[in-house]
PDB file of N, CA and C in Angstrom:
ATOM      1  N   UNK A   1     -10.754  -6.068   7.341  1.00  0.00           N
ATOM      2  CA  UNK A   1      -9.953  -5.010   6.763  1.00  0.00           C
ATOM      3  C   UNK A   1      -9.816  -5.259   5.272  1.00  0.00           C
ATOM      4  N   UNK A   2     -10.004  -4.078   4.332  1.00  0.00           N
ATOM      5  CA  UNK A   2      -9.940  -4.176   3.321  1.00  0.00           C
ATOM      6  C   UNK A   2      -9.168  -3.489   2.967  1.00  0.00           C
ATOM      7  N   UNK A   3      -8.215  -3.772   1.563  1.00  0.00           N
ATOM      8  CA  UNK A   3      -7.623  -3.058   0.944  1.00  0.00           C
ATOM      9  C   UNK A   3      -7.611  -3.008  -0.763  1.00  0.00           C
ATOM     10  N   UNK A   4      -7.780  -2.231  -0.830  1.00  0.00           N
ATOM     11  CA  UNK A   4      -8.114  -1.669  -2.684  1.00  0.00           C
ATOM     12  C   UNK A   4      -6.833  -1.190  -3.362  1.00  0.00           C
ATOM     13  N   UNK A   5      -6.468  -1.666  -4.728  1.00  0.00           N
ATOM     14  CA  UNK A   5      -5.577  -1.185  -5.041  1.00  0.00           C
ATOM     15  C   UNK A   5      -6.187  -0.864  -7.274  1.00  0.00           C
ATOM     16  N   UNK A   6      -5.790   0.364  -7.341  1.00  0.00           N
ATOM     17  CA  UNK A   6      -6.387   0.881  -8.535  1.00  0.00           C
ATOM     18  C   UNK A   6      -4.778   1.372  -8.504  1.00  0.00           C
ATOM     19  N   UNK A   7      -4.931   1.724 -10.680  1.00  0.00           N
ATOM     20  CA  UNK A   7      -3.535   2.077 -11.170  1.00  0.00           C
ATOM     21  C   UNK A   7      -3.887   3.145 -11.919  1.00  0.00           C
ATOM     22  N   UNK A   8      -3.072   4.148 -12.232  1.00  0.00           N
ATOM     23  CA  UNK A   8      -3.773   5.254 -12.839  1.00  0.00           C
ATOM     24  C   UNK A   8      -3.036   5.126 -13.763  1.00  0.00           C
ATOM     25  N   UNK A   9      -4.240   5.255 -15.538  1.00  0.00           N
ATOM     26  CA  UNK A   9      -3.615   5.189 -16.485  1.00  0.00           C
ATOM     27  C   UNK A   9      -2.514   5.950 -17.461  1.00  0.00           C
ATOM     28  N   UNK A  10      -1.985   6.442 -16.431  1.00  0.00           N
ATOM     29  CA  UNK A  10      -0.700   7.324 -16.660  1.00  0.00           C
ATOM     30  C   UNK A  10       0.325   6.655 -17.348  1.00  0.00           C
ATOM     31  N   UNK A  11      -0.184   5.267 -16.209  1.00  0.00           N
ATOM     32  CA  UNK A  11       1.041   4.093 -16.578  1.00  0.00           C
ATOM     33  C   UNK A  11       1.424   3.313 -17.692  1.00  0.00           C
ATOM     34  N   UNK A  12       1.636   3.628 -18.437  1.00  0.00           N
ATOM     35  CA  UNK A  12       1.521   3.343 -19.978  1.00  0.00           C
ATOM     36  C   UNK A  12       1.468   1.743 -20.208  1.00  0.00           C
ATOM     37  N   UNK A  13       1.198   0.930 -20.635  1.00  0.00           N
ATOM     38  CA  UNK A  13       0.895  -0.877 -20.809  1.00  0.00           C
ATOM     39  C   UNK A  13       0.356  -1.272 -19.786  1.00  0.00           C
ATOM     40  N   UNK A  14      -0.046  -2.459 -20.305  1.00  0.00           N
ATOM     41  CA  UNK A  14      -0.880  -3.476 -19.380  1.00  0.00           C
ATOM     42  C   UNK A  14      -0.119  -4.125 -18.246  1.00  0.00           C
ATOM     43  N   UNK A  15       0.992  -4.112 -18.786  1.00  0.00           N
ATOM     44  CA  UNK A  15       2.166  -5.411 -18.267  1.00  0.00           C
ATOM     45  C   UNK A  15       2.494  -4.803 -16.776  1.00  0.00           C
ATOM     46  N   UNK A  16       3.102  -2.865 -17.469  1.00  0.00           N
ATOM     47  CA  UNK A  16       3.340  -2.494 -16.114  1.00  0.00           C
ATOM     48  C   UNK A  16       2.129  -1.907 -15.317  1.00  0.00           C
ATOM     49  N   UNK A  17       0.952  -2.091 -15.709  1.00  0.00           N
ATOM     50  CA  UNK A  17      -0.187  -1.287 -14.900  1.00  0.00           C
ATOM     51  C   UNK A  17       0.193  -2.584 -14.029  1.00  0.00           C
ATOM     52  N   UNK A  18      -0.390  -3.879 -14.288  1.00  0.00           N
ATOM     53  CA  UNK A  18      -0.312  -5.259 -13.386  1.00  0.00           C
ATOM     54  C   UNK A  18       1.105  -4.962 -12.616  1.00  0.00           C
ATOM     55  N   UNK A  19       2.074  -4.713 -13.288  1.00  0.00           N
ATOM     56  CA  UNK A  19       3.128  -4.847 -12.130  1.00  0.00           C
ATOM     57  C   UNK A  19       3.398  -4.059 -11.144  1.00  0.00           C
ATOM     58  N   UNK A  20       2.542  -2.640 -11.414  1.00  0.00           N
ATOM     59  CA  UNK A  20       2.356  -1.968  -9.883  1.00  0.00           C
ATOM     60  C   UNK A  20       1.388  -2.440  -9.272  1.00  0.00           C
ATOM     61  N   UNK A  21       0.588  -2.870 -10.048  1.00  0.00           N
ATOM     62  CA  UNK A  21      -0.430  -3.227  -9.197  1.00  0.00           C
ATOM     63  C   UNK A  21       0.035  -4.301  -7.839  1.00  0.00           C
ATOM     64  N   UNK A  22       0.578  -5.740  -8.535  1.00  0.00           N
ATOM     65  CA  UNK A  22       1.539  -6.445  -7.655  1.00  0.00           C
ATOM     66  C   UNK A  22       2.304  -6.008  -6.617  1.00  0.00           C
ATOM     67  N   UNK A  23       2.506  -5.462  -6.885  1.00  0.00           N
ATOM     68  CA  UNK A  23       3.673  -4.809  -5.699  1.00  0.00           C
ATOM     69  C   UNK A  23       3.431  -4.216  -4.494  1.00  0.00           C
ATOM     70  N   UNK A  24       1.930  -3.316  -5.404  1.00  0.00           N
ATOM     71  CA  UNK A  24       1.607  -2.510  -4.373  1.00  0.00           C
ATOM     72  C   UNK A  24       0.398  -3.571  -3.094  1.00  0.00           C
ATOM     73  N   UNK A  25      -0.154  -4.056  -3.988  1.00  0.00           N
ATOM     74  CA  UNK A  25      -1.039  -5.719  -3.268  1.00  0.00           C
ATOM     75  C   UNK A  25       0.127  -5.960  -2.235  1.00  0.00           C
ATOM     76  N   UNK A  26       1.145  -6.789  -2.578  1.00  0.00           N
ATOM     77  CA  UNK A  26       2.436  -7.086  -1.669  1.00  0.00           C
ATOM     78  C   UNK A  26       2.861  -6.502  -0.918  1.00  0.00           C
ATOM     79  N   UNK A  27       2.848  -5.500  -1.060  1.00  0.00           N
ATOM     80  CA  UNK A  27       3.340  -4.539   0.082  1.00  0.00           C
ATOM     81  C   UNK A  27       2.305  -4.244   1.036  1.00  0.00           C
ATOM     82  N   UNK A  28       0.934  -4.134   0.640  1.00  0.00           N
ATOM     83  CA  UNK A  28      -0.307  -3.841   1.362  1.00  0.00           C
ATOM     84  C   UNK A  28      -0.293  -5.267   2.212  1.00  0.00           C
ATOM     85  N   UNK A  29      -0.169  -6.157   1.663  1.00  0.00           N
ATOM     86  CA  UNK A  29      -0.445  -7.117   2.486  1.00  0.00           C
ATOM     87  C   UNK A  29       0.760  -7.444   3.970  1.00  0.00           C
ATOM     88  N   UNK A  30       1.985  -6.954   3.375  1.00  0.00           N
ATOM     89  CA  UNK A  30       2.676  -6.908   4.236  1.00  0.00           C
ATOM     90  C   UNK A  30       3.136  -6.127   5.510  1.00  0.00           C
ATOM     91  N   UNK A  31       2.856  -5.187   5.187  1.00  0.00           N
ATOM     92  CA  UNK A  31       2.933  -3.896   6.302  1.00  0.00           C
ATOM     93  C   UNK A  31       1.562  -3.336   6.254  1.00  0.00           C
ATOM     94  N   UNK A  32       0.273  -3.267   5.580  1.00  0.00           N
ATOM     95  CA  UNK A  32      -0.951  -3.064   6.216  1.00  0.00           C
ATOM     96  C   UNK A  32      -1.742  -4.034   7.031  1.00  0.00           C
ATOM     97  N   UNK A  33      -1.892  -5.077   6.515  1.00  0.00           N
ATOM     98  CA  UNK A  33      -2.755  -6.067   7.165  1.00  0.00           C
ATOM     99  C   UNK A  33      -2.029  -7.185   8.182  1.00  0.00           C
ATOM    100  N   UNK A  34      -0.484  -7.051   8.000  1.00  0.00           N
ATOM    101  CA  UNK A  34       0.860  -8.153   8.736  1.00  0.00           C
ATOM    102  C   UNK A  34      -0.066  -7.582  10.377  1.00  0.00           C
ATOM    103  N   UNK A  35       0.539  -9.048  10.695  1.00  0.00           N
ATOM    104  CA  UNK A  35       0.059  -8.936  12.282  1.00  0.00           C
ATOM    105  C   UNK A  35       0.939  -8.328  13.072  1.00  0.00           C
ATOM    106  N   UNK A  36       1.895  -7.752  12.369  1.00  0.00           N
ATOM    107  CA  UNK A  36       3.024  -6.645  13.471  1.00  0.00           C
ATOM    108  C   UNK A  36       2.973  -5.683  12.565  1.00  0.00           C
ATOM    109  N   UNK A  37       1.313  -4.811  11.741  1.00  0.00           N
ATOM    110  CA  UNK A  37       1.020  -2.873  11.768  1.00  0.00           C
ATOM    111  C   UNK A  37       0.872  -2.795  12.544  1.00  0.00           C
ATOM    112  N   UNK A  38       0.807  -1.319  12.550  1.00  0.00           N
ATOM    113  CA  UNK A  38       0.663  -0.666  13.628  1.00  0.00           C
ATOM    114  C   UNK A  38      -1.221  -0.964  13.282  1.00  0.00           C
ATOM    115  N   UNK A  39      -1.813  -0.861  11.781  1.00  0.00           N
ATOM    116  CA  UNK A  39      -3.182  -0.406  12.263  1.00  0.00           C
ATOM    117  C   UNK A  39      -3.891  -2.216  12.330  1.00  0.00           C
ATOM    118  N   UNK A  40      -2.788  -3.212  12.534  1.00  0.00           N
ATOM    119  CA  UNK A  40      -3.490  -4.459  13.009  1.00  0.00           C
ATOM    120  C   UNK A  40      -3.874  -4.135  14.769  1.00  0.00           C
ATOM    121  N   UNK A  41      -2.751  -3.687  15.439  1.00  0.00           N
ATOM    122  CA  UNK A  41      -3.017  -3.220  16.540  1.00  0.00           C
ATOM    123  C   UNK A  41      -3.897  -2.485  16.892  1.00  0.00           C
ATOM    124  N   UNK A  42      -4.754  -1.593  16.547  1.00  0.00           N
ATOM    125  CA  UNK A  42      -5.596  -0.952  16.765  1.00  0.00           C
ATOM    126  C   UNK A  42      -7.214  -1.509  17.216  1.00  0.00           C
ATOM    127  N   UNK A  43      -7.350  -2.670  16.622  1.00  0.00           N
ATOM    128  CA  UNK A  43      -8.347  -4.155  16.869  1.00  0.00           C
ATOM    129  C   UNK A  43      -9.633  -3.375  16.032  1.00  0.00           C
ATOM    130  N   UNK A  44      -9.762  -1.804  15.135  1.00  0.00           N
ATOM    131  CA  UNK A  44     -10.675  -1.488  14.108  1.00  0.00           C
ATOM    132  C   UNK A  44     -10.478  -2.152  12.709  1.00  0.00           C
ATOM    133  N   UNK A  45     -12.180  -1.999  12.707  1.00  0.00           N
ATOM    134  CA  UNK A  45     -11.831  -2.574  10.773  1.00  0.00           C
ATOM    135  C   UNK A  45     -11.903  -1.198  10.077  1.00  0.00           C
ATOM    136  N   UNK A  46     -10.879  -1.302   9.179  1.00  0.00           N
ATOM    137  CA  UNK A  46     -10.816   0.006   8.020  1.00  0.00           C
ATOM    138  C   UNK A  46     -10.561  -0.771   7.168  1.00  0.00           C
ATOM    139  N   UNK A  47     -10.858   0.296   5.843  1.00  0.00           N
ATOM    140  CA  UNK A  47     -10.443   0.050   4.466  1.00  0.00           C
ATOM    141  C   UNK A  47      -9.982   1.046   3.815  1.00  0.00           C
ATOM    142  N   UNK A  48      -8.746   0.838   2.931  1.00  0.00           N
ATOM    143  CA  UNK A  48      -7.475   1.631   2.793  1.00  0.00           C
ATOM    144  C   UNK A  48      -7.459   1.701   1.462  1.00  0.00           C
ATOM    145  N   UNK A  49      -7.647   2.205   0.123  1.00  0.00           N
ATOM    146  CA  UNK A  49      -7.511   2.593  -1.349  1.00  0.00           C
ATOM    147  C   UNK A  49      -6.408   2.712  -1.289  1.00  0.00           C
ATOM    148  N   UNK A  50      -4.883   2.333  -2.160  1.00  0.00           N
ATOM    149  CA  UNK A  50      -3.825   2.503  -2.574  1.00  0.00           C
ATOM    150  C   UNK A  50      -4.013   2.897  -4.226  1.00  0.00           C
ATOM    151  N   UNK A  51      -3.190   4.214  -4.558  1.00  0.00           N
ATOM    152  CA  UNK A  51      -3.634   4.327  -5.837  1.00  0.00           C
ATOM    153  C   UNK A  51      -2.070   4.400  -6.940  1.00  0.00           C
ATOM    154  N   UNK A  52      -2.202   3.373  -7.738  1.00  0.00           N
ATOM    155  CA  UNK A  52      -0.576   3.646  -7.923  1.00  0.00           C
ATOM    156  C   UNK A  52      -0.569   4.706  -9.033  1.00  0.00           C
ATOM    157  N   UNK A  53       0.617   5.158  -9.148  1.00  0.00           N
ATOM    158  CA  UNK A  53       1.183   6.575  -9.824  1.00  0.00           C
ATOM    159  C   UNK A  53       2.389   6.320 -10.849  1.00  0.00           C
ATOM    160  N   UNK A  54       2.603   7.036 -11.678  1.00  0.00           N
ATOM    161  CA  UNK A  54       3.774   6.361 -12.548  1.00  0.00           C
ATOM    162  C   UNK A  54       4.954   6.391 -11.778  1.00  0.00           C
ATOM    163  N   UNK A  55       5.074   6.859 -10.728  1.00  0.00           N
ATOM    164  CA  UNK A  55       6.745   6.362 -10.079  1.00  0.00           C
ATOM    165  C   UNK A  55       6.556   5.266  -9.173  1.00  0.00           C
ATOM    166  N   UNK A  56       5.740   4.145  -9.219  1.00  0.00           N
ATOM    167  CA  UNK A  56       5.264   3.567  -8.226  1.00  0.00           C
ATOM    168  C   UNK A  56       6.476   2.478  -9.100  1.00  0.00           C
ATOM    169  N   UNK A  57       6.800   2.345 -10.389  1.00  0.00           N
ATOM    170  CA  UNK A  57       7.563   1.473 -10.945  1.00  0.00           C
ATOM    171  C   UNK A  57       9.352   1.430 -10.605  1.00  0.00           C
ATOM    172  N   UNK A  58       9.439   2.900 -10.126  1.00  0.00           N
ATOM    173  CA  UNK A  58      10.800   3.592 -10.117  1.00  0.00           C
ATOM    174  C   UNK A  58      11.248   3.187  -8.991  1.00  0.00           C
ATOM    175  N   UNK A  59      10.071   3.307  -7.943  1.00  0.00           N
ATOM    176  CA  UNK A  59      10.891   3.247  -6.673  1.00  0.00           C
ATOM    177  C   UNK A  59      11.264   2.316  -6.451  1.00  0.00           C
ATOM    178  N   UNK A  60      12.148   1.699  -5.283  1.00  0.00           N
ATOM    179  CA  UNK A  60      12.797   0.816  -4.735  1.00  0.00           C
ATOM    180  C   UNK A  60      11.612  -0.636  -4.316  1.00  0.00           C
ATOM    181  N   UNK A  61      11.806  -1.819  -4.217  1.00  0.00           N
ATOM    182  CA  UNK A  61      11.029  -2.501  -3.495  1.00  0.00           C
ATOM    183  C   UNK A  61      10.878  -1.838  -1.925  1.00  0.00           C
ATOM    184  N   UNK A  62      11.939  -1.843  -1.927  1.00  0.00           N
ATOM    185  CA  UNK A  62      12.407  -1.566  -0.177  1.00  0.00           C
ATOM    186  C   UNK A  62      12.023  -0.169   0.534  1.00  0.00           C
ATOM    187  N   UNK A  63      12.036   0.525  -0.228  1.00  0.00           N
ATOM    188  CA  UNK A  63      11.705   2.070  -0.125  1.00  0.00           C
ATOM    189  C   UNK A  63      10.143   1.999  -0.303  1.00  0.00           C
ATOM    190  N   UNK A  64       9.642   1.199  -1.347  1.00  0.00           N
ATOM    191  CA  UNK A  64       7.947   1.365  -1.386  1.00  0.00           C
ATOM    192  C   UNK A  64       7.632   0.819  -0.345  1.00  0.00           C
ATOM    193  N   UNK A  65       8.135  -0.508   0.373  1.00  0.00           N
ATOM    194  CA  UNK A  65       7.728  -0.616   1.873  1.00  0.00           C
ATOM    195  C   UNK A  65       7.698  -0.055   2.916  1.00  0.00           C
ATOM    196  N   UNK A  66       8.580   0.781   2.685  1.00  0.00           N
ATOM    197  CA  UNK A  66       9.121   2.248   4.262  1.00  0.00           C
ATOM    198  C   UNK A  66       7.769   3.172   3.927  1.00  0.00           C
ATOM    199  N   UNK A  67       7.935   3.709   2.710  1.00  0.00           N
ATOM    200  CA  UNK A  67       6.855   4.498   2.361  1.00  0.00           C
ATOM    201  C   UNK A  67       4.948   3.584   3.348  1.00  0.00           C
ATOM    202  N   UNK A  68       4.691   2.690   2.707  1.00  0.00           N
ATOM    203  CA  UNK A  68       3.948   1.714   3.736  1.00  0.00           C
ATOM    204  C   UNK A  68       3.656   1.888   4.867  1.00  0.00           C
ATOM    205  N   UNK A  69       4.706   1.636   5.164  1.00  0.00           N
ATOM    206  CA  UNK A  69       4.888   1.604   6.810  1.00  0.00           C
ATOM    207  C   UNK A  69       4.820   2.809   7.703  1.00  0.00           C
ATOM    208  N   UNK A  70       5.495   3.719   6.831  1.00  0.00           N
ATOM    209  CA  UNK A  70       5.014   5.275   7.404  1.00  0.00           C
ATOM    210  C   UNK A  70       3.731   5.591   7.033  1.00  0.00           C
ATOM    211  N   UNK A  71       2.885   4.901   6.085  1.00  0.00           N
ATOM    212  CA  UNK A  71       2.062   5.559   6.106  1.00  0.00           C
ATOM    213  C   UNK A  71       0.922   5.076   7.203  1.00  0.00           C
ATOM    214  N   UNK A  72       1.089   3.543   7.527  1.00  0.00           N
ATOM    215  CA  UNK A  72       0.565   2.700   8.279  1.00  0.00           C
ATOM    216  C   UNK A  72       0.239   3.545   9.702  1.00  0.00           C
ATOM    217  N   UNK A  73       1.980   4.153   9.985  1.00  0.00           N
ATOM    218  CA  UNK A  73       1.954   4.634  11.443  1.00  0.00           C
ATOM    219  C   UNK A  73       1.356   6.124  11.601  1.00  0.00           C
ATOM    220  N   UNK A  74       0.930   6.361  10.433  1.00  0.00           N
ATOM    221  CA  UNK A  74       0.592   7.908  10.679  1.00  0.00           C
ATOM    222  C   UNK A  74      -1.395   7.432  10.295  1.00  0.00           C
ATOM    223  N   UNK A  75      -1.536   6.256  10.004  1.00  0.00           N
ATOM    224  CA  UNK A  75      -3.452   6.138   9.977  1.00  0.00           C
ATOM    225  C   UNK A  75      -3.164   5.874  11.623  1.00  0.00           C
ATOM    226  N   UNK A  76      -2.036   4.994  12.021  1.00  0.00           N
ATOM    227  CA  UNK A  76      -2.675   4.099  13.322  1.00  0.00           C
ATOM    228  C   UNK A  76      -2.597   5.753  14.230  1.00  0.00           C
ATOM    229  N   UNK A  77      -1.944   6.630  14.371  1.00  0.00           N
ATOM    230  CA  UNK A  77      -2.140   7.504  14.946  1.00  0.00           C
ATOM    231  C   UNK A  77      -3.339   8.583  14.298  1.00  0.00           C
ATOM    232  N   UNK A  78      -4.128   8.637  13.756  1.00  0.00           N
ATOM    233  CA  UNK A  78      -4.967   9.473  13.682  1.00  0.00           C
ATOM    234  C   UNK A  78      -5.979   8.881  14.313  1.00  0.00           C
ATOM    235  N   UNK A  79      -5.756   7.651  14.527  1.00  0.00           N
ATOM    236  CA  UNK A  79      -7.190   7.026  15.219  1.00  0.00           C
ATOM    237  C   UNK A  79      -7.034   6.500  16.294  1.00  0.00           C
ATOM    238  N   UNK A  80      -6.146   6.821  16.924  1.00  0.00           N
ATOM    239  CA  UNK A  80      -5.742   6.433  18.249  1.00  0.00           C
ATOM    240  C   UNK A  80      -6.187   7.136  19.213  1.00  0.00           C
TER     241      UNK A  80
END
């Protein structure tokens, strides 16, 4: 399973392009590839592009993970 993460240069500096970038890595790793997703369960290999956006800085840690996670459960159901 792969996951890609690109920043769109909307995001004005270097500092914060890297720091969505981080986050969004972190979060991918945690609720996409964690051995309790939904699309670890599925036992397919996919690969998932995350593309960050200028509110990717705004939102919450905690909220960019829900966001994640819903999005997790709505791939593991299209391929179910």
């Amino acid at each position: 399973n792969r996951i890609g993460v690109t920043v769109s240069r909307a995001i004005k500096g270097s500092v914060d392009r890297n720091r969505a970038r981080r986050r969004l890595r972190e979060v991918s790793r945690t609720e996409l590839l964690g051995v309790d997703s939904p699309l670890s369960r599925l036992g397919i290999r996919y690969d998932v592009v995350l593309i960050a956006r200028p509110g990717a800085l705004e939102i919450s840690y905690a909220d960019l993970k829900a966001e994640a996670s819903q999005a997790a459960l709505r791939l593991a159901r299209l391929n179910s």
